[in-house]
PDB file of N, CA and C in Angstrom:
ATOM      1  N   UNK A   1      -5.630   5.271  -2.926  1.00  0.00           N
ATOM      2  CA  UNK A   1      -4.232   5.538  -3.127  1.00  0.00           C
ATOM      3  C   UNK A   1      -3.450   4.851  -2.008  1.00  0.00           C
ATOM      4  N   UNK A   2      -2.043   4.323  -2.487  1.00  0.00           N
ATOM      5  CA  UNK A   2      -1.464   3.808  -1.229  1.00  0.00           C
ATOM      6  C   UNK A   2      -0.730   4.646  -0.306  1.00  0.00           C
ATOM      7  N   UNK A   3      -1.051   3.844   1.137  1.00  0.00           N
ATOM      8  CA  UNK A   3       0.126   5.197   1.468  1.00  0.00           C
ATOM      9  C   UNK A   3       1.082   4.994   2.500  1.00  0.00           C
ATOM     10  N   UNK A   4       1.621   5.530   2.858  1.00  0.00           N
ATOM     11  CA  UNK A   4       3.274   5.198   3.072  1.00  0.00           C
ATOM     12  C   UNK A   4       3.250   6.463   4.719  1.00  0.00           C
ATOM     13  N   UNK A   5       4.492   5.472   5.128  1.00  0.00           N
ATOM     14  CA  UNK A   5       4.635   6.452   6.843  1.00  0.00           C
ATOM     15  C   UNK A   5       5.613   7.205   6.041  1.00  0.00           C
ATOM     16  N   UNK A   6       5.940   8.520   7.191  1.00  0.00           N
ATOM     17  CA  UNK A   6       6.855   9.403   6.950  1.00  0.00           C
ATOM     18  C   UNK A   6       7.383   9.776   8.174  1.00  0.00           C
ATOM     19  N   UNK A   7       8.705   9.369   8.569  1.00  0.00           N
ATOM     20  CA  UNK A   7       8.964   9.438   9.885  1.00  0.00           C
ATOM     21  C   UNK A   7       9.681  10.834   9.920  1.00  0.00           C
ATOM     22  N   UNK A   8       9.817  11.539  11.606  1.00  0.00           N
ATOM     23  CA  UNK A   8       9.648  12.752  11.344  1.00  0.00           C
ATOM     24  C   UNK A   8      10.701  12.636  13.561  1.00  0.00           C
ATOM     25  N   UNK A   9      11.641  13.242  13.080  1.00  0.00           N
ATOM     26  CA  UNK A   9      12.322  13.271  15.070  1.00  0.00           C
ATOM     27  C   UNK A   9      11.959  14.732  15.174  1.00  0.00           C
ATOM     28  N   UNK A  10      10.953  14.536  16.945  1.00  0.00           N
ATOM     29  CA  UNK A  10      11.016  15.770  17.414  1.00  0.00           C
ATOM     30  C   UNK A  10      11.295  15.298  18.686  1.00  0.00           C
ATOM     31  N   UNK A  11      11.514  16.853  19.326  1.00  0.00           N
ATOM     32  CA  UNK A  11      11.683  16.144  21.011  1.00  0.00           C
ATOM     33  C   UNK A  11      10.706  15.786  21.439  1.00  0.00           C
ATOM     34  N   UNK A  12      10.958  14.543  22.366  1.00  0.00           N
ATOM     35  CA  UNK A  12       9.572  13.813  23.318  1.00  0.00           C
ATOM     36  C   UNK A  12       8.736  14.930  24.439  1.00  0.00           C
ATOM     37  N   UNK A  13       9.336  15.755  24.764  1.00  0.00           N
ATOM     38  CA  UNK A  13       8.704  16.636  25.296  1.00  0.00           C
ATOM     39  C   UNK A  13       7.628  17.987  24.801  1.00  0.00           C
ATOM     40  N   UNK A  14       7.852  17.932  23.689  1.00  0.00           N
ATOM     41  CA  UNK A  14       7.507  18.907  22.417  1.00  0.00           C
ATOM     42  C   UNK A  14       6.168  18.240  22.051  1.00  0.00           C
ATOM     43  N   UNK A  15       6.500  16.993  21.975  1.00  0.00           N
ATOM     44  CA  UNK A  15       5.736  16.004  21.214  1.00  0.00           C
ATOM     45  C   UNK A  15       4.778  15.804  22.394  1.00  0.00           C
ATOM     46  N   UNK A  16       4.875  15.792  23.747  1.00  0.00           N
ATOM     47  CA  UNK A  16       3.829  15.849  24.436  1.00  0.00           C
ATOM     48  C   UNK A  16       3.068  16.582  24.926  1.00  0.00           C
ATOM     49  N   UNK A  17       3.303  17.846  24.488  1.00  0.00           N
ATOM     50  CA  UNK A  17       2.650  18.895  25.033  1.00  0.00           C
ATOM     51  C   UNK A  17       1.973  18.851  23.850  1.00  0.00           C
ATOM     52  N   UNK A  18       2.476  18.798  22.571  1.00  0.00           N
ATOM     53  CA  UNK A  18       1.140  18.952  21.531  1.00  0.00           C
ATOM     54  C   UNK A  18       0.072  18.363  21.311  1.00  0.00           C
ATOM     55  N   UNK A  19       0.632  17.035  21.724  1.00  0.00           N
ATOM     56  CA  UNK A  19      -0.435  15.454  21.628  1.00  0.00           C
ATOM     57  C   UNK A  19      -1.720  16.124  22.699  1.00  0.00           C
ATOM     58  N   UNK A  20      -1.533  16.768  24.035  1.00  0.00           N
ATOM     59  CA  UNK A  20      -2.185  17.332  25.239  1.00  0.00           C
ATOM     60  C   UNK A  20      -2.725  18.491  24.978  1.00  0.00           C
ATOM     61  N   UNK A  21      -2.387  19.111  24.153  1.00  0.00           N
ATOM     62  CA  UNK A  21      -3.192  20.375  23.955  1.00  0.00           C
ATOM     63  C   UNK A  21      -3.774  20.362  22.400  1.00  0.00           C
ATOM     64  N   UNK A  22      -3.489  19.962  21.799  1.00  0.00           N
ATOM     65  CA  UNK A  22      -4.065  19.259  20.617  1.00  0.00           C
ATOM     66  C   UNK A  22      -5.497  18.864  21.203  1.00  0.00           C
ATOM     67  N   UNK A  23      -5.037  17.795  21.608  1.00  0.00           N
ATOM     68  CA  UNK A  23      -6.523  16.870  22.385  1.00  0.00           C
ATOM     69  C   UNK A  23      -7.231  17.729  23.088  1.00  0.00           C
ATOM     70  N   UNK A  24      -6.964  18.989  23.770  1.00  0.00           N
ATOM     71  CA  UNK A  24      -7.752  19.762  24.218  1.00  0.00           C
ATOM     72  C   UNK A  24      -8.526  20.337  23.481  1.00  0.00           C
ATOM     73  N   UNK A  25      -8.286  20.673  21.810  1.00  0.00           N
ATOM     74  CA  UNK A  25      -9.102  21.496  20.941  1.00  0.00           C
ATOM     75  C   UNK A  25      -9.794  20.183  19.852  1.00  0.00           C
ATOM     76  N   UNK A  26     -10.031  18.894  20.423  1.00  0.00           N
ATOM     77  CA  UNK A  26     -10.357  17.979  19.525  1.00  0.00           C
ATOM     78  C   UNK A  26      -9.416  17.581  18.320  1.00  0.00           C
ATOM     79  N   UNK A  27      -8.021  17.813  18.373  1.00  0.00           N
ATOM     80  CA  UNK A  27      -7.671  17.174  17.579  1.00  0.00           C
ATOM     81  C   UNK A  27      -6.503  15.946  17.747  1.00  0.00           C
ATOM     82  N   UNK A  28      -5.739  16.174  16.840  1.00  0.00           N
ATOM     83  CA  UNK A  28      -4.464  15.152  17.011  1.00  0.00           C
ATOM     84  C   UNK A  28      -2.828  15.571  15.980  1.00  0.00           C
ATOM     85  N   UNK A  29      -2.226  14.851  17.008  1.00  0.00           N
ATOM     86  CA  UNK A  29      -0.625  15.431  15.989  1.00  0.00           C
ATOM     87  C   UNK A  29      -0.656  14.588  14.703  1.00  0.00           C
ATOM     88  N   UNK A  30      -1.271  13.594  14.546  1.00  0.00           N
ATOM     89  CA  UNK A  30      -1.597  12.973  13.360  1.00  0.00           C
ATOM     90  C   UNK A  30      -2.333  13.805  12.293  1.00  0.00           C
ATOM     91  N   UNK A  31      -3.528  14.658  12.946  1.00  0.00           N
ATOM     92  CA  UNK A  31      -4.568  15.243  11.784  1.00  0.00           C
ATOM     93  C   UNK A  31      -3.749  16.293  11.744  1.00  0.00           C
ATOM     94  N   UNK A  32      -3.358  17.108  12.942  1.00  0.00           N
ATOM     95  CA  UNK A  32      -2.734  18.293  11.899  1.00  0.00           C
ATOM     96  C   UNK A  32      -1.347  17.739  11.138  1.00  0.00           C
ATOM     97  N   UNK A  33      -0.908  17.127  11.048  1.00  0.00           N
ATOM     98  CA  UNK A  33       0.205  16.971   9.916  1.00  0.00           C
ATOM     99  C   UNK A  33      -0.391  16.391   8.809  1.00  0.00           C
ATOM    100  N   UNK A  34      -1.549  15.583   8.802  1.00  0.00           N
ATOM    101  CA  UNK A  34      -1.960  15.411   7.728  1.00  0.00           C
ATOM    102  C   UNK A  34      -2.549  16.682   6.916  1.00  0.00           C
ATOM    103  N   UNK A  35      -3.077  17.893   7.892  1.00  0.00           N
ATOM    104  CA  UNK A  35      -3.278  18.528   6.937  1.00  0.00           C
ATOM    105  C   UNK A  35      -2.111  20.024   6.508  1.00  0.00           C
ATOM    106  N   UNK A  36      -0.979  19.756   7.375  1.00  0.00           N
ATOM    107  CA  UNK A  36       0.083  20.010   7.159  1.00  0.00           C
ATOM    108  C   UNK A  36       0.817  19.734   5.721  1.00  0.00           C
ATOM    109  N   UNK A  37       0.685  18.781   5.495  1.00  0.00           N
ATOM    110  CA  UNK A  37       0.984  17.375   3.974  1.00  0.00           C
ATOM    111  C   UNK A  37       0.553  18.389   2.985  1.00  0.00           C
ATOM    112  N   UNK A  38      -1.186  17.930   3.297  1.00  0.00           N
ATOM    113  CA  UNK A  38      -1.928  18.438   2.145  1.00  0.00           C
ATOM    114  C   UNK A  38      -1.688  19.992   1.774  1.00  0.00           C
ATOM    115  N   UNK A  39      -1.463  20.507   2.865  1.00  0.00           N
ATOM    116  CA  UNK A  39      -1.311  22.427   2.298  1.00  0.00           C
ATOM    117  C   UNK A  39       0.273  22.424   1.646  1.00  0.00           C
ATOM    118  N   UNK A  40       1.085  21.541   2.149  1.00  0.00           N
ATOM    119  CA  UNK A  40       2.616  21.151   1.136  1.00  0.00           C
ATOM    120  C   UNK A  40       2.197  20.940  -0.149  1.00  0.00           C
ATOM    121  N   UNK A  41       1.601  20.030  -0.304  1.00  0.00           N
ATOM    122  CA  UNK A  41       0.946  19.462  -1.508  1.00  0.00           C
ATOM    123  C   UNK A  41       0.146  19.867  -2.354  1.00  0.00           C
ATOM    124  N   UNK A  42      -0.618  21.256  -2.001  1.00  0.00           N
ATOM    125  CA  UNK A  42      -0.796  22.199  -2.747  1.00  0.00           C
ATOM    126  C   UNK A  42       0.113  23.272  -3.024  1.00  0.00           C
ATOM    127  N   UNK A  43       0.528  23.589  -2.131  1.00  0.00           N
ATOM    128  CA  UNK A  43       1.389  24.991  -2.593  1.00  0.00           C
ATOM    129  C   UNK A  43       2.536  24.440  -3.163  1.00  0.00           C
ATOM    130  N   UNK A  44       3.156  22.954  -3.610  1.00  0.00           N
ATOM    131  CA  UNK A  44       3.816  22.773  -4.660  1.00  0.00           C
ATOM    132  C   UNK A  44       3.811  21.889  -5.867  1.00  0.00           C
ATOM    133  N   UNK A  45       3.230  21.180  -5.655  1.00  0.00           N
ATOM    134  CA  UNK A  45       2.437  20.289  -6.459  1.00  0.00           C
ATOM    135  C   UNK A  45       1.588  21.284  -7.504  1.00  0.00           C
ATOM    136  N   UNK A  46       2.062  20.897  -9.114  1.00  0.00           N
ATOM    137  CA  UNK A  46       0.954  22.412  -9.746  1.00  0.00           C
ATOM    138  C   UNK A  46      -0.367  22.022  -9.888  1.00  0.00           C
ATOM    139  N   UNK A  47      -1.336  22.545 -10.009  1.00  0.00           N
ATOM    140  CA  UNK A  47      -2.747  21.828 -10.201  1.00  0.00           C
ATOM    141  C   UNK A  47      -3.208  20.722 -11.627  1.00  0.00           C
ATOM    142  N   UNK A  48      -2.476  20.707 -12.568  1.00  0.00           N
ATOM    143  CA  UNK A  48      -2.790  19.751 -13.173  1.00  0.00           C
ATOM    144  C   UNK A  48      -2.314  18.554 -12.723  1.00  0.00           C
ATOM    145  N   UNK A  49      -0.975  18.565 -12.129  1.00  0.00           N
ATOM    146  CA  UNK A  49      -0.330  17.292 -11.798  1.00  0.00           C
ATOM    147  C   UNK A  49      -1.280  16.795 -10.795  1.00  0.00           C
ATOM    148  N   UNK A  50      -1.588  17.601  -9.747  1.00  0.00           N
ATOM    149  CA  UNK A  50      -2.713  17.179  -8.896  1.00  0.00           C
ATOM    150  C   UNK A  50      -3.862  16.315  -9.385  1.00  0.00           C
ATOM    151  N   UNK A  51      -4.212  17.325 -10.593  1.00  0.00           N
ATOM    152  CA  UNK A  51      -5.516  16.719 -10.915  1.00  0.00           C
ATOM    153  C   UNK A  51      -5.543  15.720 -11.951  1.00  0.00           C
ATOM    154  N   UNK A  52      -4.066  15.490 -12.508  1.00  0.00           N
ATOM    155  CA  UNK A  52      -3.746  13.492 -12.759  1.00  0.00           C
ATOM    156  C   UNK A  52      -3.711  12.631 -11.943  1.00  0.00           C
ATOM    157  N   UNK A  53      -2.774  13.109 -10.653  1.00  0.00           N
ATOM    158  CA  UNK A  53      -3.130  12.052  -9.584  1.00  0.00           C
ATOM    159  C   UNK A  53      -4.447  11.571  -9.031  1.00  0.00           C
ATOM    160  N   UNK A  54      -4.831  12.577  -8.382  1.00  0.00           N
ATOM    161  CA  UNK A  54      -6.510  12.493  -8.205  1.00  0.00           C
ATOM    162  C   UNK A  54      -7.376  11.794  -9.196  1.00  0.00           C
ATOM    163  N   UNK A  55      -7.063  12.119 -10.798  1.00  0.00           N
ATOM    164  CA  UNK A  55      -7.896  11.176 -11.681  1.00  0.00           C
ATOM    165  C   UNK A  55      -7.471   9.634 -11.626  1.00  0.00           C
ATOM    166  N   UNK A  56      -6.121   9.645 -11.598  1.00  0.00           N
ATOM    167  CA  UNK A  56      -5.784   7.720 -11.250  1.00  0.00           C
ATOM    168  C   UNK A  56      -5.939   7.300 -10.458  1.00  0.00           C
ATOM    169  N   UNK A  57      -6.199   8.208  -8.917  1.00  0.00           N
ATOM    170  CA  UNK A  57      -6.564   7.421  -7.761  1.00  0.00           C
ATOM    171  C   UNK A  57      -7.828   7.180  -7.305  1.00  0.00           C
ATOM    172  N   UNK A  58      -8.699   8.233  -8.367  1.00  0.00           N
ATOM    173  CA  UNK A  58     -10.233   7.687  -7.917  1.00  0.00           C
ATOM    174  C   UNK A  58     -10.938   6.304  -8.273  1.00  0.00           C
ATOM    175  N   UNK A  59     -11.284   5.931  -7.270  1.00  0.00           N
ATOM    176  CA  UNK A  59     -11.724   4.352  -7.973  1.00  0.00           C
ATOM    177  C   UNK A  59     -12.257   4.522  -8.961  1.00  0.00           C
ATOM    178  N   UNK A  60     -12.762   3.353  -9.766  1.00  0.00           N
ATOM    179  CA  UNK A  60     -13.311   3.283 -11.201  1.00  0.00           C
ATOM    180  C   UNK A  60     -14.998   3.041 -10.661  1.00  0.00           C
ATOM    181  N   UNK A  61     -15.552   3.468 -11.545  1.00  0.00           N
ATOM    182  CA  UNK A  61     -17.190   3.498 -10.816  1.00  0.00           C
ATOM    183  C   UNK A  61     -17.652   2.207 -11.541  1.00  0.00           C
ATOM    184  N   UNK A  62     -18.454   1.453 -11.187  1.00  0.00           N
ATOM    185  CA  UNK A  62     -18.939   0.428 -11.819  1.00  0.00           C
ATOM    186  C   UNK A  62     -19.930   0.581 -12.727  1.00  0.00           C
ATOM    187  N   UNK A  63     -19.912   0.138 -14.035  1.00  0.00           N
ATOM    188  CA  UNK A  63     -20.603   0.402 -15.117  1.00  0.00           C
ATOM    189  C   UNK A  63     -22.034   0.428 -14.871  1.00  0.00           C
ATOM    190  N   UNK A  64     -22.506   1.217 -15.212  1.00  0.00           N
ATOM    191  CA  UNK A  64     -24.935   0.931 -14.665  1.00  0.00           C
ATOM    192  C   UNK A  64     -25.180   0.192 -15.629  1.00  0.00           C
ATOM    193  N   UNK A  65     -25.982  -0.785 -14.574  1.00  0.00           N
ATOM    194  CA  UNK A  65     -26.846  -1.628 -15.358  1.00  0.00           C
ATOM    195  C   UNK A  65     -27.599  -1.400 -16.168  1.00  0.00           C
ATOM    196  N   UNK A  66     -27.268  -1.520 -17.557  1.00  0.00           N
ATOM    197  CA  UNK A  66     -28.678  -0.971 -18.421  1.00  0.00           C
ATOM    198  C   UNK A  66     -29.722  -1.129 -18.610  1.00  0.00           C
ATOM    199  N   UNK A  67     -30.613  -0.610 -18.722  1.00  0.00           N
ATOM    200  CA  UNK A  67     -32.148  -0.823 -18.457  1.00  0.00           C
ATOM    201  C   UNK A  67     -32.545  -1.601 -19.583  1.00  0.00           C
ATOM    202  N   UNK A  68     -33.610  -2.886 -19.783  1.00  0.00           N
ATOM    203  CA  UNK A  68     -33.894  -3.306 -21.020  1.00  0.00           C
ATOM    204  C   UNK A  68     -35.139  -2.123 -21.417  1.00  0.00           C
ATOM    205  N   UNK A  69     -35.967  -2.415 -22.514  1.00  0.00           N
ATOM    206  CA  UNK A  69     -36.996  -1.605 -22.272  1.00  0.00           C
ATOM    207  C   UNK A  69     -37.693  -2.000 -22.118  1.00  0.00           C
ATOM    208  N   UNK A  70     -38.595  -1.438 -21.290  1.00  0.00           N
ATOM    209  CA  UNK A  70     -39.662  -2.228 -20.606  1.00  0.00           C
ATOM    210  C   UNK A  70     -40.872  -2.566 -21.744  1.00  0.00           C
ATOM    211  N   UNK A  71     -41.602  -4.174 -21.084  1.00  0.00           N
ATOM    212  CA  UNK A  71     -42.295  -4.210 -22.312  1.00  0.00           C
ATOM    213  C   UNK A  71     -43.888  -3.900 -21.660  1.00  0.00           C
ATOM    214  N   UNK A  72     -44.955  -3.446 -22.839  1.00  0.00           N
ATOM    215  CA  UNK A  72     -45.856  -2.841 -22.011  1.00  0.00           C
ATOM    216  C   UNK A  72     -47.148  -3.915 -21.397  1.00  0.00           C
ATOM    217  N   UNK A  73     -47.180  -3.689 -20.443  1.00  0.00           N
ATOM    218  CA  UNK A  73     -48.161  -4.850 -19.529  1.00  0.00           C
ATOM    219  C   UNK A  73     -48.988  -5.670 -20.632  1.00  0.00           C
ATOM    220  N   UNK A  74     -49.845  -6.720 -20.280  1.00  0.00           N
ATOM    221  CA  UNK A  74     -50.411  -7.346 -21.127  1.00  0.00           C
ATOM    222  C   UNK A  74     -52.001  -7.158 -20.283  1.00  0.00           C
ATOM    223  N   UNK A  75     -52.699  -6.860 -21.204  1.00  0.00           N
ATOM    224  CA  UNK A  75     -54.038  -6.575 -20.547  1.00  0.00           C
ATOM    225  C   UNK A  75     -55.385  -7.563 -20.704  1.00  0.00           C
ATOM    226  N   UNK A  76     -55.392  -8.423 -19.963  1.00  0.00           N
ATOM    227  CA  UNK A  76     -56.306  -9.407 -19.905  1.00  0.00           C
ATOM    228  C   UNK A  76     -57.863  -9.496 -19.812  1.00  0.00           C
ATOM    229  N   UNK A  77     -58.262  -9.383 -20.962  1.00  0.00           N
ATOM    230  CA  UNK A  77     -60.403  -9.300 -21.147  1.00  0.00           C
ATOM    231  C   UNK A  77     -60.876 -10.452 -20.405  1.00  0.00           C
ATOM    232  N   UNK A  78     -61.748 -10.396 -20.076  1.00  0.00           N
ATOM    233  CA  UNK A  78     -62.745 -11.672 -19.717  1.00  0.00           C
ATOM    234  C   UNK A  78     -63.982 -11.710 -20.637  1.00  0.00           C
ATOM    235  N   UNK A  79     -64.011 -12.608 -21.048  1.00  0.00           N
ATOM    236  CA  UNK A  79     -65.631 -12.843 -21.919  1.00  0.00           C
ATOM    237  C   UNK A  79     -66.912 -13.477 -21.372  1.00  0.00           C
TER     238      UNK A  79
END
């Protein structure tokens, strides 16, 4: 899926204490808003619409190679 920035003003000071204590618990102001997004994106987004998007954005799987059928060994006598 493509995806697009979403710009967002907070104060620079706000913004650095989270970036710093964020990073203290392993994360980032990036991941939690991403999963900020996604809990938006459920609680309004209804679940079928979801689950059209999700069906057009999953790649397309590549068709399996079909198997010929196998032919059965050839069994060679000696005389």
């Amino acid at each position: 899926m493509r995806k697009v920035t979403v710009s967002v003003q907070v104060d620079a000071e706000k913004l650095r204490a989270i970036q710093f204590y964020a990073a203290r618990k392993q994360s980032s102001m990036e991941a939690e808003l991403e999963d900020c997004v996604n809990k938006i994106y459920e609680k309004y987004v209804p679940a079928q619409t979801r689950e059209y998007i999700e069906s057009i954005a999953a790649p397309a799987r590549p068709p399996r190679p079909s198997r010929s059928p196998s032919r059965p060994e050839e069994v060679h006598h000696e005389q």
